[in-house]
Every structure is written in structure tokens, then in C-alpha cells.
N, C-alpha and C. Protein backbone atom coordinates (compact mmCIF):
# COMPACT_ATOMS: atom_id res chain seq x y z
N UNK A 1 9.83 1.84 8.33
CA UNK A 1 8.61 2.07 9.06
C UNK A 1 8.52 1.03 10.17
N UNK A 2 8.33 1.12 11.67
CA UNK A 2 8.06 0.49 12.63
C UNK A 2 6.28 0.22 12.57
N UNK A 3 6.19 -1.03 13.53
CA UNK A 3 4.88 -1.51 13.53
C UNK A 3 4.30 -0.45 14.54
N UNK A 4 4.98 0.33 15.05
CA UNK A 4 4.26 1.45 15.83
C UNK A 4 3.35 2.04 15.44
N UNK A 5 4.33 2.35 14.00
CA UNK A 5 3.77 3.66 13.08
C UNK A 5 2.78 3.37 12.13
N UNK A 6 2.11 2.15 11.90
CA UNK A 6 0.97 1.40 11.50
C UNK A 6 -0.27 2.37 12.31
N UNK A 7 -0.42 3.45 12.05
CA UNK A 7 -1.81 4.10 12.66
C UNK A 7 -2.75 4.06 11.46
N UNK A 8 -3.86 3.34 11.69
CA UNK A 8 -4.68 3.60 10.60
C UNK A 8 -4.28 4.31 9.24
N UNK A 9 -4.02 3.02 8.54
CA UNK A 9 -3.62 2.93 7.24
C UNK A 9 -4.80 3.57 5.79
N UNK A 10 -4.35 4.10 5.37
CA UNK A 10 -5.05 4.57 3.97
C UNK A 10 -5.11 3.31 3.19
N UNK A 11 -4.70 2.68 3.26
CA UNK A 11 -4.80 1.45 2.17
C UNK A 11 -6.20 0.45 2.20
N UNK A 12 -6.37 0.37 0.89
CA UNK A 12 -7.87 -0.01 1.42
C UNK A 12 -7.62 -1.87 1.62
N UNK A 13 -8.98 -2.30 1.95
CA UNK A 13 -8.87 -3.65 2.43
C UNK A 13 -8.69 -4.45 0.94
N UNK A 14 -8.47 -6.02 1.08
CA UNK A 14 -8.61 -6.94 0.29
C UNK A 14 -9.46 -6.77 -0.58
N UNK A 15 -10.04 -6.70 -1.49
CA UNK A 15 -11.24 -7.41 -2.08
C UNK A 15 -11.89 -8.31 -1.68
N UNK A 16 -11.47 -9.65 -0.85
CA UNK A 16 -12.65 -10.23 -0.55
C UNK A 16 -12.29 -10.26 1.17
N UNK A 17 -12.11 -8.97 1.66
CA UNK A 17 -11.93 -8.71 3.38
C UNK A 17 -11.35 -9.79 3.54
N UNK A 18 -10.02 -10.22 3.79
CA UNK A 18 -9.91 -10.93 4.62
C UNK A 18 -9.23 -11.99 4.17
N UNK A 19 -9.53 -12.49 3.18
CA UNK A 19 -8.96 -14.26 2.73
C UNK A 19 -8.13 -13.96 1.97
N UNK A 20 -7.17 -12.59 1.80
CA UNK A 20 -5.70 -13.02 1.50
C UNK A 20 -4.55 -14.34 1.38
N UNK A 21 -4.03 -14.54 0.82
CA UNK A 21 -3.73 -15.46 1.03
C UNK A 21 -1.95 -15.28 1.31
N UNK A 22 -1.32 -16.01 2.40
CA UNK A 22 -0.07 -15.61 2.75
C UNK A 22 1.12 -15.29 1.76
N UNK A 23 0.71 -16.06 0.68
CA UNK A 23 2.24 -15.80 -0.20
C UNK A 23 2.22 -14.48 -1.17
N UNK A 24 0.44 -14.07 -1.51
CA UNK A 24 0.47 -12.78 -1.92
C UNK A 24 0.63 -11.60 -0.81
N UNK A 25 0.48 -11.85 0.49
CA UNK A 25 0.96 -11.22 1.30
C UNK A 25 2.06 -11.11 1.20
N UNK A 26 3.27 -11.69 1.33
CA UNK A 26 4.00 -11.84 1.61
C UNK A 26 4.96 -11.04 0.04
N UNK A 27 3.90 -11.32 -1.29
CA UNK A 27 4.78 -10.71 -2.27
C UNK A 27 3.91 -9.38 -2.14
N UNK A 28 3.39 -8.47 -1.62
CA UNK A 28 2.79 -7.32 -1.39
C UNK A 28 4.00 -6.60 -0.44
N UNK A 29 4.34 -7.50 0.70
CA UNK A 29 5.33 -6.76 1.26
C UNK A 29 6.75 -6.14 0.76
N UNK A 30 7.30 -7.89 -0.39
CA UNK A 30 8.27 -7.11 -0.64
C UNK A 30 7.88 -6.33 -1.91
N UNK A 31 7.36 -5.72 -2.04
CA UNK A 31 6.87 -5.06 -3.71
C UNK A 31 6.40 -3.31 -2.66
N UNK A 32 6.46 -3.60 -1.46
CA UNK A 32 6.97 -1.89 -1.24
C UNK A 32 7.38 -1.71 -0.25
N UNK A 33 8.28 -0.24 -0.26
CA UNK A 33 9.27 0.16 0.23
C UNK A 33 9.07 0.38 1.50
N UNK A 34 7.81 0.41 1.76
CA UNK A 34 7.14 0.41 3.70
C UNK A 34 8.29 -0.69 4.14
N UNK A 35 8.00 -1.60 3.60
CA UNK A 35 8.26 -2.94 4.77
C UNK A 35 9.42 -4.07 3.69
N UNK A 36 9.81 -3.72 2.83
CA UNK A 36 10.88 -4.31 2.00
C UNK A 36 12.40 -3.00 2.13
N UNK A 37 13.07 -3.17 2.37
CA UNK A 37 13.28 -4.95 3.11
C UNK A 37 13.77 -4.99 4.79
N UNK A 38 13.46 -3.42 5.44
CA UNK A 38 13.19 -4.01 6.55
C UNK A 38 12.55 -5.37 7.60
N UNK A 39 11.61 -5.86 7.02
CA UNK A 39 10.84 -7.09 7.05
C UNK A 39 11.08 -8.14 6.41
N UNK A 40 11.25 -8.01 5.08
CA UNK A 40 11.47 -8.78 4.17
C UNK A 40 12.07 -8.05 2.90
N UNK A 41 13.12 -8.84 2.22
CA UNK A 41 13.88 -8.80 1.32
C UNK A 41 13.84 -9.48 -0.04
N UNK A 42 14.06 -8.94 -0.99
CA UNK A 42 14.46 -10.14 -2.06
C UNK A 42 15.98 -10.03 -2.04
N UNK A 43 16.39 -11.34 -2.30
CA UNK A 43 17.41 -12.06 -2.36
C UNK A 43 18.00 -12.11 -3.88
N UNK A 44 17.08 -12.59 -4.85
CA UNK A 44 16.80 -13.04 -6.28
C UNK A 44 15.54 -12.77 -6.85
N UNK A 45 15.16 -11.07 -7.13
CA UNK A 45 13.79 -11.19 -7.45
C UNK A 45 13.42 -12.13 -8.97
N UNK A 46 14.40 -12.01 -9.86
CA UNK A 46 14.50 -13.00 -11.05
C UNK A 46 13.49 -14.63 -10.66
N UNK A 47 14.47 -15.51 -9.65
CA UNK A 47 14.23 -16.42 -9.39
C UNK A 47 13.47 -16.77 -8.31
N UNK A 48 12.69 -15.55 -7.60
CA UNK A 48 11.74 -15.59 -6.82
C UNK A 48 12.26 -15.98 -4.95
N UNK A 49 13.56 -15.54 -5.19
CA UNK A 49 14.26 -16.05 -3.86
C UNK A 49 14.58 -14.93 -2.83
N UNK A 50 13.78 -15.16 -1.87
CA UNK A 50 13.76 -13.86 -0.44
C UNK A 50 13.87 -14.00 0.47
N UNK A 51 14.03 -13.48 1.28
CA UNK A 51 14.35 -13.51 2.73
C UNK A 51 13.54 -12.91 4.24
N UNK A 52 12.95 -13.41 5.21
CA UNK A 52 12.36 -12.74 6.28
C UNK A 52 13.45 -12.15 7.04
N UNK A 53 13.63 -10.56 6.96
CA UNK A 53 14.44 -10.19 7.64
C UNK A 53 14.27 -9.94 9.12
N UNK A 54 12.48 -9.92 9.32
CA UNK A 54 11.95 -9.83 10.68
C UNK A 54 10.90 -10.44 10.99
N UNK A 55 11.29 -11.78 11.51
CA UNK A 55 10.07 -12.96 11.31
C UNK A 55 9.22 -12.37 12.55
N UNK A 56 9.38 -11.60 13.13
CA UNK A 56 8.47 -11.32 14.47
C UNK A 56 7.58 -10.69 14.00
N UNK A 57 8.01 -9.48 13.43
CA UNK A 57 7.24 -8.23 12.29
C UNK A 57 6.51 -8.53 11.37
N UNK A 58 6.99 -9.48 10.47
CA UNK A 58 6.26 -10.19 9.55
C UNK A 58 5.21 -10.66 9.82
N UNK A 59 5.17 -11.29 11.49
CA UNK A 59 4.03 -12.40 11.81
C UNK A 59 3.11 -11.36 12.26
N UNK A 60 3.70 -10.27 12.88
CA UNK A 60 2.82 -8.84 13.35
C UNK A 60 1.96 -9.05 12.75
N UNK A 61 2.57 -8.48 11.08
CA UNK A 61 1.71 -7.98 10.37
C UNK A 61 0.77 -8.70 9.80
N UNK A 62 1.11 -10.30 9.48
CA UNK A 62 0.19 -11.45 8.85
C UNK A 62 -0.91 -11.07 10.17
N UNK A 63 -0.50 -10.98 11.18
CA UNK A 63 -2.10 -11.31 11.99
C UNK A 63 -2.59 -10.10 12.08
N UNK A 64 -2.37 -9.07 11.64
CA UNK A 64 -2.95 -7.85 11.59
C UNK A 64 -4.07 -7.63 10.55
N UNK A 65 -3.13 -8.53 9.03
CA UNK A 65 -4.12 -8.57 8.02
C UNK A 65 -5.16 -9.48 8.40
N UNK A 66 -4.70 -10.63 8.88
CA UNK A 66 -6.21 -11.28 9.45
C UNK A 66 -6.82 -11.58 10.23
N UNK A 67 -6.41 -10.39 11.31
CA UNK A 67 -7.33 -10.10 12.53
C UNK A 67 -7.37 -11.01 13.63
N UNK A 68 -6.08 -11.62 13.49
CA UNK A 68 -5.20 -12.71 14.36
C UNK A 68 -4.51 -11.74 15.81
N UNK A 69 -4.23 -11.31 16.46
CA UNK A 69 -3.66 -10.65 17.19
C UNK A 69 -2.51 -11.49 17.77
N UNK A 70 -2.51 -12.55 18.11
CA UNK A 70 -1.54 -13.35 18.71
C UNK A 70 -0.59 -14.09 18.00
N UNK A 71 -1.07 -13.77 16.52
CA UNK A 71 -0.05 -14.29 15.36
C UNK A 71 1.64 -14.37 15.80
N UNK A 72 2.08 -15.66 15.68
CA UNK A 72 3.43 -15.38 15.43
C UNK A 72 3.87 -16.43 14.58
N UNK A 73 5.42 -16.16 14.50
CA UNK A 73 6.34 -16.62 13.64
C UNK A 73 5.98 -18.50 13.48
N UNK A 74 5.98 -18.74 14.39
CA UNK A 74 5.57 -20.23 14.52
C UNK A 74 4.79 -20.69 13.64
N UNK A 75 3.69 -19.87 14.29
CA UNK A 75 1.87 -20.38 13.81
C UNK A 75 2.13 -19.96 12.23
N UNK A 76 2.80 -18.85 11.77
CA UNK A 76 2.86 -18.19 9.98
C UNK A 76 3.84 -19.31 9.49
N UNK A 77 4.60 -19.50 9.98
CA UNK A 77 5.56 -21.02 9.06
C UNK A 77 4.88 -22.14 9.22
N UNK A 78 3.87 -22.74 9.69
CA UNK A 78 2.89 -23.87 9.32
C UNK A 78 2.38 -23.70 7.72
N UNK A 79 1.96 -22.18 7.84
CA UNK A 79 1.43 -22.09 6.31
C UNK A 79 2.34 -22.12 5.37
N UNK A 80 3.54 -21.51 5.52
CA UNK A 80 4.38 -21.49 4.62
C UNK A 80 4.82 -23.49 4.15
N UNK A 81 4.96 -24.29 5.38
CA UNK A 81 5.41 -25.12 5.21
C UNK A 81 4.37 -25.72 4.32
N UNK A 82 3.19 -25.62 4.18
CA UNK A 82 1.81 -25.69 3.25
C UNK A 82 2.29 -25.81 2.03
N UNK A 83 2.71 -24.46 1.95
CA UNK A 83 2.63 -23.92 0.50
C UNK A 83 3.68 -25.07 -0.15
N UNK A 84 5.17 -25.67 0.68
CA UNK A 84 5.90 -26.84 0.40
C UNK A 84 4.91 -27.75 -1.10
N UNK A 85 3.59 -28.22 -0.05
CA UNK A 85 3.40 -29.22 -0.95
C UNK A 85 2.58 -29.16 -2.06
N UNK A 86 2.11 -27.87 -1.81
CA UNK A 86 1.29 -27.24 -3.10
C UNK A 86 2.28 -26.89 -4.22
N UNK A 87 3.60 -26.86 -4.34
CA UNK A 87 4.23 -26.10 -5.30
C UNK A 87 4.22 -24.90 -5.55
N UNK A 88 4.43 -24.03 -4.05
CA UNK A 88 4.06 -22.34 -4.25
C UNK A 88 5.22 -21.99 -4.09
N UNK A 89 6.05 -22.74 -2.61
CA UNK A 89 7.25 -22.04 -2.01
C UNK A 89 8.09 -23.48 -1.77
N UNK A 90 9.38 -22.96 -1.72
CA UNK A 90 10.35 -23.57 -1.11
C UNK A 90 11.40 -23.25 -0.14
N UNK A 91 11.67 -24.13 0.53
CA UNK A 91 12.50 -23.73 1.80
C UNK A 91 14.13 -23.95 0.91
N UNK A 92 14.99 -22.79 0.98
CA UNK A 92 16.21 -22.75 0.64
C UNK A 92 16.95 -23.08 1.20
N UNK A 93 17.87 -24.37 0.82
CA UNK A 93 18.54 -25.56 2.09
C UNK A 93 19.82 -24.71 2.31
N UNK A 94 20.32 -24.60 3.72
CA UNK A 94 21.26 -24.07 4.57
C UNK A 94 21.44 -22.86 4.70
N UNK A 95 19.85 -21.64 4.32
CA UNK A 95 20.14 -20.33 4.74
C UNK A 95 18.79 -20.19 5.58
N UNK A 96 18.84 -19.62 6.50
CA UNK A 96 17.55 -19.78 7.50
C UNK A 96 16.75 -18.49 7.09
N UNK A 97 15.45 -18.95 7.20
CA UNK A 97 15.11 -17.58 6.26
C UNK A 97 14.60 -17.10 5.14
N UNK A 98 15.16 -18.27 4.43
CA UNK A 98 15.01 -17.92 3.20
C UNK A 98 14.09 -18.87 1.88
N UNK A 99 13.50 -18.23 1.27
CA UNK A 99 12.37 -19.27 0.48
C UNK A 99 12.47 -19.00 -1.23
N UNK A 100 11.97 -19.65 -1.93
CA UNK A 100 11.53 -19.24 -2.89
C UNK A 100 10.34 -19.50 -3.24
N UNK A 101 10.14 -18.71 -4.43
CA UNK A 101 8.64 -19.21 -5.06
C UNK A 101 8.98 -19.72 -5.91
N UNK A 102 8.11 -21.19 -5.80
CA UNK A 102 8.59 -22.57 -7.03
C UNK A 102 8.18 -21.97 -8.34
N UNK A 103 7.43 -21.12 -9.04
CA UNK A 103 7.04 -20.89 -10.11
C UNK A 103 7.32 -19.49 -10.45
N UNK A 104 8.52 -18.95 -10.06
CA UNK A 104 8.86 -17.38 -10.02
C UNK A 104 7.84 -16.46 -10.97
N UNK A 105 7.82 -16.71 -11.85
CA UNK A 105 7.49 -15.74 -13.14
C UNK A 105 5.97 -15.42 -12.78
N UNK A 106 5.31 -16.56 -12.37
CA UNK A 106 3.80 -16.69 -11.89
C UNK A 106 3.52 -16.05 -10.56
N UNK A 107 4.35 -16.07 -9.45
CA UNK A 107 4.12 -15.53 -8.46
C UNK A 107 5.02 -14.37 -7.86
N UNK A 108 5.46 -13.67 -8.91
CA UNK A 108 6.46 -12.78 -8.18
C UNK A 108 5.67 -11.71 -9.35
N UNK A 109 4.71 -12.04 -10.19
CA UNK A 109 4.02 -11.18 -11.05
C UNK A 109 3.30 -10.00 -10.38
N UNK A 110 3.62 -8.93 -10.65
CA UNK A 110 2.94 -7.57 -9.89
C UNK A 110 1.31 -7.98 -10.44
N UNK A 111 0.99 -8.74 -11.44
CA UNK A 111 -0.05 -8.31 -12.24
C UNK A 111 -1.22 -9.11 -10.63
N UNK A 112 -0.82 -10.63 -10.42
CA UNK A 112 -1.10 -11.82 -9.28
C UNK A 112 -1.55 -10.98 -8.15
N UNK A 113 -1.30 -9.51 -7.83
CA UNK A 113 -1.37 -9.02 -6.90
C UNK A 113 -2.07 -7.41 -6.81
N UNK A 114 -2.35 -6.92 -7.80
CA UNK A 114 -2.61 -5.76 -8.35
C UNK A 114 -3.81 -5.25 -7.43
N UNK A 115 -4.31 -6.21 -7.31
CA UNK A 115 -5.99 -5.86 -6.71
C UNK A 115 -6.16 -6.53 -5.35
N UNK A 116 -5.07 -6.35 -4.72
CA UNK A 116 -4.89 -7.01 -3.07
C UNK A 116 -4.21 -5.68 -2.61
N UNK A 117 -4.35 -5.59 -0.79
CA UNK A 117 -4.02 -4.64 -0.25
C UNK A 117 -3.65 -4.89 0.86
N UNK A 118 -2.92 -4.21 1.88
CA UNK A 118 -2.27 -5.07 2.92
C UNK A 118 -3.71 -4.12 4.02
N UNK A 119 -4.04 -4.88 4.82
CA UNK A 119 -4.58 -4.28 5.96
C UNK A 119 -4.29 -4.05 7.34
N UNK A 120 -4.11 -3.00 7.53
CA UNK A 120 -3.81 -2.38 9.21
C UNK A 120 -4.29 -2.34 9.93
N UNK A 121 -4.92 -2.50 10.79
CA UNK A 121 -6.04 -2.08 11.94
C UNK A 121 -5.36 -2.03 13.05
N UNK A 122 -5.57 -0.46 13.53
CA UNK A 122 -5.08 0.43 14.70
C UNK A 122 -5.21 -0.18 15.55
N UNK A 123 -6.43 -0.70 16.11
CA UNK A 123 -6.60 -2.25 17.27
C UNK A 123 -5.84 -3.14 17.45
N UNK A 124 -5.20 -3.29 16.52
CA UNK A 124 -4.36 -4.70 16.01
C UNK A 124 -2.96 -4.07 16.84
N UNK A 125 -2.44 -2.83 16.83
CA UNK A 125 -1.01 -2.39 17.34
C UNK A 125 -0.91 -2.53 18.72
């Protein structure tokens, strides 16, 4: 699926509009076949290890969900680099690209995500 083809999405919003938070984003994407793994990949879904296959697309879409329009790749790896010191994600040394989630079992859980939704807005394309 191209970010073209993002026309007003059936999917309903967040639960709390808006304050998604990037790494369940990010495990929403790869958990369907829209945008995994055109966009993003797992690598090691076991060990929580994936890959941005389209950091441009990806950032599309992060600022789409939060109504960012100018979102890019840059400004979305600040947060990721975040998540570093929280113990969410890690940067995988000598493949560019590629991360894991420090606590796999906890955050790669379909259950963590069940009641989140990715949001589109036609404005946003």
C-alpha cells in the first residue's frame, strides 16, 4: 500500500485521540500487512528485532497519526533515541535501521496493543 492510497481510513482513532505512543505505533505497523514490511519489517519477531524499511514513510505516517504534517525521519529518531534510556528500544550495533525492543515478550505483545489504532487523515496526504 502507498501513502497515496491512505484515503480516509476505516480504522477508527486511538482511544485517547492522539497520545499514541511511538513504539506501539510502530508495533501496530508491523502487526499488519498494510505497511509490514513494506515500511517496516521484523527481523526477529521472537526477540523483538526489526527493521525501518522506509524511514521517510514511516515518518509520513508517525505525523499523520499525530497531526504533525512536516514529520520526518529526523524529528521520529529523537523519540526513538528516548525510548534508549527508558529501556523500551535499542539501537542494533552495525545494521542501520534496525532496533529492538529491550523487553520483547512485553512489547511485541498483540495483547499491549489491542485497543490502539493507526490514524489517517486525508488532509494529512
Amino acid at each position: 500500500m502507498t501513502l497515496s492510497a491512505f484515503r480516509r481510513s476505516e480504522r477508527p482513532l486511538d482511544k485517547l485521540q492522539g497520545s499514541m505512543s511511538l513504539w506501539r505505533f510502530l508495533l501496530l505497523l508491523l502487526n499488519d500487512n498494510n505497511f509490514c514490511p513494506r515500511y517496516i519489517k521484523w527481523l526477529d519477531q521472537r526477540e523483538g528485532v526489526f527493521k525501518l524499511m522506509d524511514t521517510k514513510g514511516v515518518a509520513k505516517l508517525w505525523g499523520m497519526q499525530k497531526n504533525i504534517p512536516d514529520m520526518n525521519y529526523d524529528t521520529m529518531s529523537r523519540s526513538l533515541r528516548y525510548y534508549y534510556k527508558r529501556g523500551i528500544l535499542t539501537k542494533v550495533r552495525g545494521q542501520m535501521k534496525v532496533y529492538k525492543f529491550q523487553d520483547p515478550v512485553k512489547f511485541t505483545s498483540l495483547k499491549e496493543t489491542q485497543d490502539c489504532h493507526i490514524r489517517i487523515e486525508e488532509s494529512a496526504i
